[in-house]
N, C-alpha and C. Protein backbone atom coordinates (compact mmCIF):
# COMPACT_ATOMS: atom_id res chain seq x y z
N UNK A 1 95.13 4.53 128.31
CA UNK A 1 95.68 4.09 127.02
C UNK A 1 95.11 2.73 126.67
N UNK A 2 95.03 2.57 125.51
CA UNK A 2 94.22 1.35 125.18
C UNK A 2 95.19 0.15 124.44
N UNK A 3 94.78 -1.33 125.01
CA UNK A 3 95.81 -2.05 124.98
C UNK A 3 96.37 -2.08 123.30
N UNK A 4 95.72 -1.59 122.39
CA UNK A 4 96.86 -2.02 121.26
C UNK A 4 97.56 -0.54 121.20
N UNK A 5 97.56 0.48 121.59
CA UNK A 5 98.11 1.68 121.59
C UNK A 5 99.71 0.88 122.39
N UNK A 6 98.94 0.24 123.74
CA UNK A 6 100.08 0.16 124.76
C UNK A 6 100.83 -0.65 124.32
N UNK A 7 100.50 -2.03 123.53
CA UNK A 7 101.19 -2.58 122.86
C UNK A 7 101.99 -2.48 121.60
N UNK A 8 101.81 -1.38 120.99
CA UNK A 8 102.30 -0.36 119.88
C UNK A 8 103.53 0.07 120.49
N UNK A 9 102.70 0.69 121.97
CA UNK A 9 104.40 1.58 122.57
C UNK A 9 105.06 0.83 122.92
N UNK A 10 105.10 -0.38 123.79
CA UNK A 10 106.27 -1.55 124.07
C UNK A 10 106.77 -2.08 122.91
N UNK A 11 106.44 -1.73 121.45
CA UNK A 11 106.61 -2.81 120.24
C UNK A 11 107.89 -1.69 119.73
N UNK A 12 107.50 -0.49 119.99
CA UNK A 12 108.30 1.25 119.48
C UNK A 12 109.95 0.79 120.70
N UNK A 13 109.58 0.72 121.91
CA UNK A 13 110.36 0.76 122.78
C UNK A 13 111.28 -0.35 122.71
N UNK A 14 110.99 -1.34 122.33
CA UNK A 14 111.44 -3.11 122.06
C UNK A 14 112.67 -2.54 121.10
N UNK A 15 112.11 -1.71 119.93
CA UNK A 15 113.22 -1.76 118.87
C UNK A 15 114.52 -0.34 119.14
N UNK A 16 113.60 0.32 120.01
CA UNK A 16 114.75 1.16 120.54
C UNK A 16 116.04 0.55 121.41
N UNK A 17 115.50 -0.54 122.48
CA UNK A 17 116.37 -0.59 123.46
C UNK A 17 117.24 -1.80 122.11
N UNK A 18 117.17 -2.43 120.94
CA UNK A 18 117.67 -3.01 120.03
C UNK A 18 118.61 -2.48 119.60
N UNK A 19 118.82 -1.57 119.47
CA UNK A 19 119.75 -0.58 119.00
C UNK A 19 120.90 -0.52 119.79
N UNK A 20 122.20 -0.96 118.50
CA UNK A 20 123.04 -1.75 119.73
C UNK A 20 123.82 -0.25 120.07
N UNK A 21 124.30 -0.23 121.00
CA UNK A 21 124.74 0.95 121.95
C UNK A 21 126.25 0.81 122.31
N UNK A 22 127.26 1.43 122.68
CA UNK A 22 128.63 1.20 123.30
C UNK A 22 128.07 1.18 124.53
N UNK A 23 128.98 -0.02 125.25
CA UNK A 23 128.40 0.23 126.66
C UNK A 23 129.24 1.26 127.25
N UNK A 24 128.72 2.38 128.53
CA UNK A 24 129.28 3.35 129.01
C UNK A 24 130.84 3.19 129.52
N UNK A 25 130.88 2.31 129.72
CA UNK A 25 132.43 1.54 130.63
C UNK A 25 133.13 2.03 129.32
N UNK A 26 132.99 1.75 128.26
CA UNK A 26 133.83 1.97 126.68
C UNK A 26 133.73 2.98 126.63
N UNK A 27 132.74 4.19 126.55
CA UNK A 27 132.62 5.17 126.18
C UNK A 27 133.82 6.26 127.04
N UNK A 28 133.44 5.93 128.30
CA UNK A 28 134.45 6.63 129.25
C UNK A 28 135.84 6.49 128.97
N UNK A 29 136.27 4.53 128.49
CA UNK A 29 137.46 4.28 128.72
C UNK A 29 137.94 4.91 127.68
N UNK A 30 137.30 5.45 126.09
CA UNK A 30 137.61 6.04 124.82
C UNK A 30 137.72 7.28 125.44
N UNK A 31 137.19 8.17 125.54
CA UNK A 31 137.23 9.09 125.52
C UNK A 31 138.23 10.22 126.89
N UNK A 32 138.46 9.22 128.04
CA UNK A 32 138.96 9.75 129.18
C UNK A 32 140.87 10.44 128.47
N UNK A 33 141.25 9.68 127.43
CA UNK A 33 142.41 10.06 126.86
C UNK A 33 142.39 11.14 126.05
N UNK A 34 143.31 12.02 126.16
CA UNK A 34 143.24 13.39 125.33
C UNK A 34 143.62 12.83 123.79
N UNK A 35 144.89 11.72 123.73
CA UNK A 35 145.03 11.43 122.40
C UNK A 35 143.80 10.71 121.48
N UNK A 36 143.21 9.82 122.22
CA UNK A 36 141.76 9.37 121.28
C UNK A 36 141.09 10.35 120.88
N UNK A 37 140.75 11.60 122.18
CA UNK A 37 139.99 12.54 121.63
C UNK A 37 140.15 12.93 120.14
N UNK A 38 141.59 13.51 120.12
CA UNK A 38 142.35 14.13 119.10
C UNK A 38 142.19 13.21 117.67
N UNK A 39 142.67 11.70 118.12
CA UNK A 39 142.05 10.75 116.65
C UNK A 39 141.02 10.64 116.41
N UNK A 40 139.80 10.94 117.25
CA UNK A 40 138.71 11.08 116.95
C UNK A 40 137.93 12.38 115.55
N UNK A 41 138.65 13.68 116.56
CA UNK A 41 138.63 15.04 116.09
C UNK A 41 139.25 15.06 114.48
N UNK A 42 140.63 14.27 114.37
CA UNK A 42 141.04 14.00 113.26
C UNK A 42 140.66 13.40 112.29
N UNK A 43 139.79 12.16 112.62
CA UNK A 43 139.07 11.23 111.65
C UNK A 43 137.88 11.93 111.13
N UNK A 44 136.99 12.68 111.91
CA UNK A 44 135.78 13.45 111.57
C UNK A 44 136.48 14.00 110.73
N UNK A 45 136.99 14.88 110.61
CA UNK A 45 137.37 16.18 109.66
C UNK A 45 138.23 15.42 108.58
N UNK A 46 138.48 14.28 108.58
CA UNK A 46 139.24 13.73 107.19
C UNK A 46 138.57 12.73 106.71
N UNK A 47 137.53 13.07 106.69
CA UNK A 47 136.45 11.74 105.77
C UNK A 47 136.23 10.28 106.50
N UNK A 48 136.82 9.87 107.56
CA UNK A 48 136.91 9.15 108.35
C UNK A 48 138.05 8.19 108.07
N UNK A 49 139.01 8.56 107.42
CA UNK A 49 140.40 7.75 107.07
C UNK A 49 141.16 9.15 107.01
N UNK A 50 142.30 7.90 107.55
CA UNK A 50 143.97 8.57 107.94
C UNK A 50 144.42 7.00 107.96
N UNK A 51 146.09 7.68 107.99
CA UNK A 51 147.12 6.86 108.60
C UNK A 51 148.05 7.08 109.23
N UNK A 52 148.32 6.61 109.85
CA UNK A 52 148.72 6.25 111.59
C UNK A 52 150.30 7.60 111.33
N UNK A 53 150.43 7.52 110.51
CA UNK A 53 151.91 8.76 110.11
C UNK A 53 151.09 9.81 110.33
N UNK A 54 150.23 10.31 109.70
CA UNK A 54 149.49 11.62 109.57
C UNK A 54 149.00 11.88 110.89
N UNK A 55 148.27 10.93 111.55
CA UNK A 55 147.94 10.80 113.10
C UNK A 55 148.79 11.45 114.15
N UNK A 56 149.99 10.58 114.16
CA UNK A 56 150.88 10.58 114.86
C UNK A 56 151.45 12.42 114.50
N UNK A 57 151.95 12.24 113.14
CA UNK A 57 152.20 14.30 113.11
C UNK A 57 151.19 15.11 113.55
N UNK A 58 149.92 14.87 113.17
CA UNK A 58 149.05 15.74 113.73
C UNK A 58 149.12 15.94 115.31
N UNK A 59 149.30 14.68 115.95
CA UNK A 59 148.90 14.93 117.29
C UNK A 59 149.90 15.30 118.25
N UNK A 60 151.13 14.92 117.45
CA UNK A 60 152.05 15.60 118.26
C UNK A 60 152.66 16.89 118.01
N UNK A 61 152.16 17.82 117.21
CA UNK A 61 151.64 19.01 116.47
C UNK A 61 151.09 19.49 117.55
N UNK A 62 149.91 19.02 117.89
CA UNK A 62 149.19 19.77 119.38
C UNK A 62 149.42 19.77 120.48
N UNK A 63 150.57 18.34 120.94
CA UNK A 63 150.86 18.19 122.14
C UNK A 63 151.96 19.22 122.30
N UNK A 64 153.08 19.58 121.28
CA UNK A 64 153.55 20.65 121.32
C UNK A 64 153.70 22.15 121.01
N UNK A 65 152.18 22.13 120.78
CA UNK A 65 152.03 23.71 120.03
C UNK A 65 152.90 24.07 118.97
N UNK A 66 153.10 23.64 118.17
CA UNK A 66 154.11 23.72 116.83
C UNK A 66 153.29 23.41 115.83
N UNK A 67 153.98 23.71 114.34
CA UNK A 67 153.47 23.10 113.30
C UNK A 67 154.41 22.03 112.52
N UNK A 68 153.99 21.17 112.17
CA UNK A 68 154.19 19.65 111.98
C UNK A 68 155.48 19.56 110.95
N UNK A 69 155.61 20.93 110.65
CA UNK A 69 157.23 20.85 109.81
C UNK A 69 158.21 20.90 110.72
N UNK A 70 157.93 21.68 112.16
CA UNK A 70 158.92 22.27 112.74
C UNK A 70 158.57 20.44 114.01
N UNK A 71 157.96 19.61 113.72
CA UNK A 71 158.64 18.31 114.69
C UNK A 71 159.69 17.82 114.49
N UNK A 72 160.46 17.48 116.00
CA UNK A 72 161.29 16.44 115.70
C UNK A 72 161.25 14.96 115.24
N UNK A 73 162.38 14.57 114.99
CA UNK A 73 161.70 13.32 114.86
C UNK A 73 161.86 12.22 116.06
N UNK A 74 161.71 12.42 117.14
CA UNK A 74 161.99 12.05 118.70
C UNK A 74 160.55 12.66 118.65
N UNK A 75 159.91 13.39 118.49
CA UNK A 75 158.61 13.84 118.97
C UNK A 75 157.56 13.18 118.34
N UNK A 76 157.96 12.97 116.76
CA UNK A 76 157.02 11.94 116.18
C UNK A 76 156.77 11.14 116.39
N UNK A 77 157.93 10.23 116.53
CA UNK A 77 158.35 8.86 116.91
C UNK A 77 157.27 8.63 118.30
N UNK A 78 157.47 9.52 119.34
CA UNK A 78 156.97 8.75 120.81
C UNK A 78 155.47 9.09 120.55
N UNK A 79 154.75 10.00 119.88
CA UNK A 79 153.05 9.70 119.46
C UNK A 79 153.70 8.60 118.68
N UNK A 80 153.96 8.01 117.77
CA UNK A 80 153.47 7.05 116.65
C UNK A 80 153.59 5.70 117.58
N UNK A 81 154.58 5.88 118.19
CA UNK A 81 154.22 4.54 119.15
C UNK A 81 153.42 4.18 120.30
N UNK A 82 152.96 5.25 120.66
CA UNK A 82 151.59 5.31 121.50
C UNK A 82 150.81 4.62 120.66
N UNK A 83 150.60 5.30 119.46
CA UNK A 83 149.00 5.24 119.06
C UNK A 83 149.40 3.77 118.61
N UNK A 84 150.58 3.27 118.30
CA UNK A 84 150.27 2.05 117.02
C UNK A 84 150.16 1.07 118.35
N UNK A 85 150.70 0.89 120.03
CA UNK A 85 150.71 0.00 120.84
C UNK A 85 149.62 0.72 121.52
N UNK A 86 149.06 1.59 121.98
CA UNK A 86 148.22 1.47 122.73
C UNK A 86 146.75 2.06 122.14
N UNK A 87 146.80 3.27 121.94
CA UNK A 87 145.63 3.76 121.47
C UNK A 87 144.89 3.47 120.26
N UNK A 88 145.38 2.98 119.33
CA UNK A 88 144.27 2.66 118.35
C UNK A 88 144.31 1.17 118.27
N UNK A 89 144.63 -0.24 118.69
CA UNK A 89 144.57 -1.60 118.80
C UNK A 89 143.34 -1.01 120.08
N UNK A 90 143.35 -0.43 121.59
CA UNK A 90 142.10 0.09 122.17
C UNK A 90 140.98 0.32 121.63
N UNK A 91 140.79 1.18 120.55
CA UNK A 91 139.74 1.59 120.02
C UNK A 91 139.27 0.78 118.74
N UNK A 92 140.49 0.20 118.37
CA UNK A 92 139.62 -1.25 117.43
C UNK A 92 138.88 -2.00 118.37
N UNK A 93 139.67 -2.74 119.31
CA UNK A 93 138.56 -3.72 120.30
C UNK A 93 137.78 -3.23 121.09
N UNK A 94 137.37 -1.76 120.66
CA UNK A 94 135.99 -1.19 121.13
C UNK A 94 134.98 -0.97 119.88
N UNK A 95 135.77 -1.26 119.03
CA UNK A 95 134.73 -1.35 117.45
C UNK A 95 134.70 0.36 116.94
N UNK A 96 135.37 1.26 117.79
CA UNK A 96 135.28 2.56 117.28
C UNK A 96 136.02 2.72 115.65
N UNK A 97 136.99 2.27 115.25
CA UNK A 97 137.64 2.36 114.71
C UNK A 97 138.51 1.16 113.78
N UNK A 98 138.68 0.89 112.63
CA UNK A 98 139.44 -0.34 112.33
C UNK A 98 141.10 -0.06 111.72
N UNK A 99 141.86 -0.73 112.75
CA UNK A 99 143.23 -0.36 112.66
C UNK A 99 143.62 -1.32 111.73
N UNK A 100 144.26 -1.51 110.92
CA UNK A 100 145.43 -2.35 110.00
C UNK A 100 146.41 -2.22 110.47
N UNK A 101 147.12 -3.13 111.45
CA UNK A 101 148.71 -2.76 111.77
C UNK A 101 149.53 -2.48 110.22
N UNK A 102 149.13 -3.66 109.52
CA UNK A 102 150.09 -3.55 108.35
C UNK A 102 150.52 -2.53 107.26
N UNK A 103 148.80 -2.35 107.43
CA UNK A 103 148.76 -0.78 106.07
C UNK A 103 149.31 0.45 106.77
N UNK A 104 149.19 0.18 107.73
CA UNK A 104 148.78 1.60 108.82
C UNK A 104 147.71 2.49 108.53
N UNK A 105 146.79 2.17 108.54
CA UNK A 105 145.49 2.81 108.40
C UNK A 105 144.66 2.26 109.12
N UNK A 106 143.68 3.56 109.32
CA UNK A 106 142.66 3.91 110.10
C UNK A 106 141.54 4.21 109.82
N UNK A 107 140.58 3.91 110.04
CA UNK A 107 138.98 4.22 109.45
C UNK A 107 137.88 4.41 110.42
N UNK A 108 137.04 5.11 110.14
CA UNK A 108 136.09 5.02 111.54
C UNK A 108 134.95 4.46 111.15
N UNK A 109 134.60 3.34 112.38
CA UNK A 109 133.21 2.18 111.89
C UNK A 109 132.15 3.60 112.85
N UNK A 110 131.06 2.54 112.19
CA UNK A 110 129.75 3.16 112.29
C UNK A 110 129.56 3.17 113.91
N UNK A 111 129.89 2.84 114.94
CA UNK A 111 129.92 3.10 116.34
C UNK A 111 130.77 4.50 116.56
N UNK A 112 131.78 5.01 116.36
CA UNK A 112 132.03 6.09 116.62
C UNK A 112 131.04 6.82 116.61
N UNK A 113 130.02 7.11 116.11
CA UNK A 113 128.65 8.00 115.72
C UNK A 113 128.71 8.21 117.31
N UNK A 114 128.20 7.18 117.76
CA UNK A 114 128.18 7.31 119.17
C UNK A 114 128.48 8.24 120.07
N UNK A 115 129.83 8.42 120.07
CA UNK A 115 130.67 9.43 120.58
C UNK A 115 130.33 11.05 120.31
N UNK A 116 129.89 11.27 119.32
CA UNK A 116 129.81 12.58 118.71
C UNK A 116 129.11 13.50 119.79
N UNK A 117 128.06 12.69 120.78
CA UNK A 117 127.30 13.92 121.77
C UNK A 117 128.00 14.56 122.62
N UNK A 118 129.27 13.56 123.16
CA UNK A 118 130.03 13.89 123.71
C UNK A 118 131.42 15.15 123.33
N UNK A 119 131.40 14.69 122.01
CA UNK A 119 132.71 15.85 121.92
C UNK A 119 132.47 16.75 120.42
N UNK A 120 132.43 18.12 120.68
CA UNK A 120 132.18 18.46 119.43
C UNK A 120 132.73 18.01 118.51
N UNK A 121 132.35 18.33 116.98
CA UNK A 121 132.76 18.19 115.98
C UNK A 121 134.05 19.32 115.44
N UNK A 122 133.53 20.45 115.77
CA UNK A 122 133.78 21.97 115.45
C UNK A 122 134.64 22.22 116.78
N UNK A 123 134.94 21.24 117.88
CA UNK A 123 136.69 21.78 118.80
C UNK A 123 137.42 21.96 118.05
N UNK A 124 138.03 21.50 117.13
CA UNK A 124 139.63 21.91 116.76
C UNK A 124 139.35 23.13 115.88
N UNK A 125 138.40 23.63 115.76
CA UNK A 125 138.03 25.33 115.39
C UNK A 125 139.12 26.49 116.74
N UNK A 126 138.86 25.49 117.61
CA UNK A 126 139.49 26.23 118.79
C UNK A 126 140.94 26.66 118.77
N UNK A 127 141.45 26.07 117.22
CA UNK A 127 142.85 25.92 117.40
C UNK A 127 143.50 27.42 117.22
N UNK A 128 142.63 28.28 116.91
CA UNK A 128 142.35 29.87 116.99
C UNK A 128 143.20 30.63 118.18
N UNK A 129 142.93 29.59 119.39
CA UNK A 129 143.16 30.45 120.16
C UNK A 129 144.50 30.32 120.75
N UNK A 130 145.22 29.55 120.37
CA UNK A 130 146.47 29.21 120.47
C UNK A 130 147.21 30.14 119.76
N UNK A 131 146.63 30.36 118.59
CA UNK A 131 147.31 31.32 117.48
C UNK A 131 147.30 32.52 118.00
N UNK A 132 146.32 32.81 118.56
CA UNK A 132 145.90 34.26 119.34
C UNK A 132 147.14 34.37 120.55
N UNK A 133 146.78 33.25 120.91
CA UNK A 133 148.07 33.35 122.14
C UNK A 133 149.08 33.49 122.03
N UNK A 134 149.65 33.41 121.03
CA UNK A 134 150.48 33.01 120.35
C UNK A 134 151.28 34.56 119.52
N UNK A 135 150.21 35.02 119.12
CA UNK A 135 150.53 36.49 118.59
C UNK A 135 150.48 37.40 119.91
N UNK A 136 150.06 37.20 121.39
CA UNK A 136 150.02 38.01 122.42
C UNK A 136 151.20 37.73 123.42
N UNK A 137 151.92 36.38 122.59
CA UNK A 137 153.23 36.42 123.38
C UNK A 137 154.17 37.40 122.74
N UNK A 138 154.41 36.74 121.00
CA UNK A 138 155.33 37.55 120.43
C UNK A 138 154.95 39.15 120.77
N UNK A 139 154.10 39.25 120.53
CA UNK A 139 153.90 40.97 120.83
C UNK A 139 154.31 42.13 122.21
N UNK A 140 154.31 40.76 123.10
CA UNK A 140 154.77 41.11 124.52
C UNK A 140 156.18 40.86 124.79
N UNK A 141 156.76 40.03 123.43
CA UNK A 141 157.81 39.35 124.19
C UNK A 141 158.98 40.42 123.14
N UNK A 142 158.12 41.21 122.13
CA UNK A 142 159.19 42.11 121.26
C UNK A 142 159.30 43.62 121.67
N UNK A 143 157.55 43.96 123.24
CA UNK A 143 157.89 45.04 123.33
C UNK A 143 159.10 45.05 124.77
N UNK A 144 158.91 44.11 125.38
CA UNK A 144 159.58 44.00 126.67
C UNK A 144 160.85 44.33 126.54
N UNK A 145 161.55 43.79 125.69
CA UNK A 145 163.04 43.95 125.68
C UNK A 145 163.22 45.17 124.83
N UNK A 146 162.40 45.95 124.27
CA UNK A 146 162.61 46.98 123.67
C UNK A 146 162.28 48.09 124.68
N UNK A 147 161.27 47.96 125.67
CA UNK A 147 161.28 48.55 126.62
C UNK A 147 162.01 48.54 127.73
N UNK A 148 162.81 47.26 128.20
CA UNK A 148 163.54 47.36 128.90
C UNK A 148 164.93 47.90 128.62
N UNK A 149 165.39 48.19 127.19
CA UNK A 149 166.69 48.54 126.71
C UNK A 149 166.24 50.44 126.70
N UNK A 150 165.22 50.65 126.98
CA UNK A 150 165.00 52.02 126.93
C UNK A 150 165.27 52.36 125.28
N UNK A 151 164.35 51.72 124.34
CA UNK A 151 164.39 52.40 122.69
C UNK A 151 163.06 53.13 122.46
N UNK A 152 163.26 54.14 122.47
CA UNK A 152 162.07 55.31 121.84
C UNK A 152 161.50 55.84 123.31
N UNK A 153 159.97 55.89 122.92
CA UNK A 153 159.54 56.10 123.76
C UNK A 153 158.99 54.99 124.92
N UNK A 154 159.21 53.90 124.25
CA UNK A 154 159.45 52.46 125.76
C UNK A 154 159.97 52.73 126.70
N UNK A 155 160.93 53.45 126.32
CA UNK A 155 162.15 53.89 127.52
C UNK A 155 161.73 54.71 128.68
N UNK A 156 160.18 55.24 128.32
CA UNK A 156 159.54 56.15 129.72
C UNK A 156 159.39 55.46 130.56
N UNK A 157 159.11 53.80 130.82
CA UNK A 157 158.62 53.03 131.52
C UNK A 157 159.55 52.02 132.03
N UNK A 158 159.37 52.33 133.29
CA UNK A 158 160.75 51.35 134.02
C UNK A 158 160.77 50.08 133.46
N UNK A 159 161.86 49.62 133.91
CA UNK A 159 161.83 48.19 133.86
C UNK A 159 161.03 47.00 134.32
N UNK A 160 161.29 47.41 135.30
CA UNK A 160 160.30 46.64 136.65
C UNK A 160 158.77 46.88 136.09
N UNK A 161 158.13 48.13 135.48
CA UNK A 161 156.99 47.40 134.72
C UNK A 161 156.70 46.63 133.85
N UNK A 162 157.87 46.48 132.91
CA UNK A 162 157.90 45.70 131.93
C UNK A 162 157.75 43.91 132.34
N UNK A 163 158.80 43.94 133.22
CA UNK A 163 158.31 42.40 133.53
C UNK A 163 156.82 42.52 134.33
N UNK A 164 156.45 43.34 135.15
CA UNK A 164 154.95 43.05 135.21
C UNK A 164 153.67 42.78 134.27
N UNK A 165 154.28 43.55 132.83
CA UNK A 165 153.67 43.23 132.11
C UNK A 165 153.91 42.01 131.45
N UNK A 166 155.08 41.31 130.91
CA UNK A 166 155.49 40.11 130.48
C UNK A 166 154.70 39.20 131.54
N UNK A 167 155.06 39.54 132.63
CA UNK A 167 154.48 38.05 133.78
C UNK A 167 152.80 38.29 133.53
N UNK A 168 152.16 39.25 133.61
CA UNK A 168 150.70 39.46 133.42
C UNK A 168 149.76 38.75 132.09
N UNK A 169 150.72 39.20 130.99
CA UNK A 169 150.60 38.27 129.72
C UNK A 169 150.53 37.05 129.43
N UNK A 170 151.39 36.67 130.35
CA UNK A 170 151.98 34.93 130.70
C UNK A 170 150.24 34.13 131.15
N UNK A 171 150.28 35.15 132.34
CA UNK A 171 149.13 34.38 133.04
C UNK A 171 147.84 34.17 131.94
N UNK A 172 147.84 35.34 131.29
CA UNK A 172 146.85 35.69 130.61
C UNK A 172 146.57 34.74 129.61
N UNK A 173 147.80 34.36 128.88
CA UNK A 173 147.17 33.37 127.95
C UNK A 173 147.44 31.91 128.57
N UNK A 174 148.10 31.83 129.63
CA UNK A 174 147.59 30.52 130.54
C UNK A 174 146.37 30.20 130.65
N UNK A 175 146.04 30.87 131.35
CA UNK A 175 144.42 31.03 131.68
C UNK A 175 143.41 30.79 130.64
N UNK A 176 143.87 31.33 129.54
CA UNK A 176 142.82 31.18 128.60
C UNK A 176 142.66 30.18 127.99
N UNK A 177 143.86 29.28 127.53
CA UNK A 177 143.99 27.36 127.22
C UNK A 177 143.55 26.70 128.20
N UNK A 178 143.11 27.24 129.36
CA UNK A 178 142.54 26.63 130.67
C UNK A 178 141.59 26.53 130.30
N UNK A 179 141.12 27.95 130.08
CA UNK A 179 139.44 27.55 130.49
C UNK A 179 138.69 27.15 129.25
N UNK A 180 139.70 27.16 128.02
CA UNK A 180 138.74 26.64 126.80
C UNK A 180 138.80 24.94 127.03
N UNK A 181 139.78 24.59 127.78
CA UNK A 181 139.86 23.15 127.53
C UNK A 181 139.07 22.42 128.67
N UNK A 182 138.93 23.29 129.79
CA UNK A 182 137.69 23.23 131.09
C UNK A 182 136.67 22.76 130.34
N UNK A 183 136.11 24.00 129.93
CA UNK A 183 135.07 24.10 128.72
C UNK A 183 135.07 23.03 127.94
N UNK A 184 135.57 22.67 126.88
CA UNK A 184 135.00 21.02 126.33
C UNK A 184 135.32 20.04 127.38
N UNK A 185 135.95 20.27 128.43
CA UNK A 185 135.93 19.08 128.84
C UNK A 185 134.62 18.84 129.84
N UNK A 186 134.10 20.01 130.02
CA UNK A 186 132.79 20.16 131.06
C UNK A 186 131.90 19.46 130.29
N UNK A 187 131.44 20.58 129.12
CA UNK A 187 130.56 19.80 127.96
C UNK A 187 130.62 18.16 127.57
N UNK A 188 131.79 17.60 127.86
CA UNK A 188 131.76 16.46 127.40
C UNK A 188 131.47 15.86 128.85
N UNK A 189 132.09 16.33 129.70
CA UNK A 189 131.22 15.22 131.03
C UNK A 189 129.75 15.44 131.42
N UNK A 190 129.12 16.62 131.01
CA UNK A 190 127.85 16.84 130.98
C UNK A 190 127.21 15.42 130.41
N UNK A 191 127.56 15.50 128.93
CA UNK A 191 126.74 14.62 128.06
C UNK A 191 126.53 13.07 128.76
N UNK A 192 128.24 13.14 129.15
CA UNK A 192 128.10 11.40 129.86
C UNK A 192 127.28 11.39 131.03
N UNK A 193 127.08 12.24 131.89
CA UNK A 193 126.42 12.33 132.82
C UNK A 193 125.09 12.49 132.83
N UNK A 194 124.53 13.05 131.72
CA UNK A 194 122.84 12.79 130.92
C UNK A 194 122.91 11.17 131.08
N UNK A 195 123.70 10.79 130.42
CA UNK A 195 123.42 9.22 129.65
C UNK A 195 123.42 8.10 131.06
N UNK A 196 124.26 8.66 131.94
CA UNK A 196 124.54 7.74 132.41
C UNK A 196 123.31 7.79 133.77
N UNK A 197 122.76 8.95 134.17
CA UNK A 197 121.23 9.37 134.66
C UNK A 197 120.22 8.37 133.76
N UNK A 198 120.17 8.43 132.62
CA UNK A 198 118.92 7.97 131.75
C UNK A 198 119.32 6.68 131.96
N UNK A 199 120.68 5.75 132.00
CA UNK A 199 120.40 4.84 131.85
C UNK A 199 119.99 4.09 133.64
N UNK A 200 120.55 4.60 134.61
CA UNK A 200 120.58 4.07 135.70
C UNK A 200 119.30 4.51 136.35
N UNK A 201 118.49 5.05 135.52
CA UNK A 201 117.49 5.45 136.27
C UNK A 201 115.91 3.82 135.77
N UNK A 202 115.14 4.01 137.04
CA UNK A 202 113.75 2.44 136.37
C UNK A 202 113.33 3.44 135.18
């Protein structure tokens, strides 16, 4: 290679390593929480503003598999005070995000970008499968007792299969919130584990 080529590529490389970066220690400490994830997931999909009310219903919406009419307000309450004392004053003094205690609002700065390799955009698409699960309980949980009361032709089938089938169902959609949430969570330690190879490596 010839020295102004080589000096071209150290001049290319100079303005790359310029490029200011989250350091990994942040990246981990953001993202190791399921609730940041979730304000993260939330801010993408809402233009990059919310407030800390909408936050707080949303996320405790997921922590209890419900929909956000049917929260208490004991359930709201203990997300909204997470996020307003711990999790988002965190992610302001990581520059991900700019909190207003006062307004209660939330915005996402241009460093969140960052984050994006790590966690899809398109997870809370996943919220599918809850619903699914969701229709494979009720469905199990309206034939069981109709089969166990012996109505129609349910009534051919003992009892004792019926709860094998209820308990089989159970597992079934256990299992399956398992392994989708395995699943992004693999994908997302993959990515950190690229980065954190590239960077520790001469």
């Amino acid at each position: 290679m010839s020295t102004s080529k080589q000096a071209q590529t150290h001049a290319q490389r100079d303005i790359v390593d310029e490029t200011p970066r989250l350091p990994l220690d942040t990246v981990f400490e953001i993202l190791k929480n399921r609730r940041r994830r979730d304000i993260l997931q939330y801010l993408w999909q809402h233009e990059g503003t919310a407030n800390i009310g909408e936050l707080a219903e949303h996320i405790a919406a997921l922590e209890n598999d419900i929909d956000v009419a049917a929260l208490s307000s004991s359930q709201r309450k203990r997300v909204y005070i997470g996020l307003y004392q711990c999790h988002l004053p965190k992610m302001d003094d990581a520059g991900i995000v700019a909190f207003d205690k006062h307004r209660g609002t939330v915005e996402l700065r241009d460093a969140a970008d960052e984050l994006t390799p790590y966690l899809s955009v398109d997870e809370p698409e996943a919220a599918d499968v809850p619903t699914a699960s969701l229709g494979l309980a009720l469905g199990v949980g309206a034939l069981v007792p109709l089969g166990a009361l012996g109505v129609g032709p349910l009534g051919a089938v003992a009892p004792l299969w019926w709860a094998l089938v209820s308990t089989v169902a159970l597992l079934a959609v256990t299992a399956s919130q398992l392994a989708d949430q395995e699943l992004v969570d693999a994908n997302a330690f993959a990515a950190l584990r690229a980065r954190f190879v590239s960077e520790s490596s001469p």
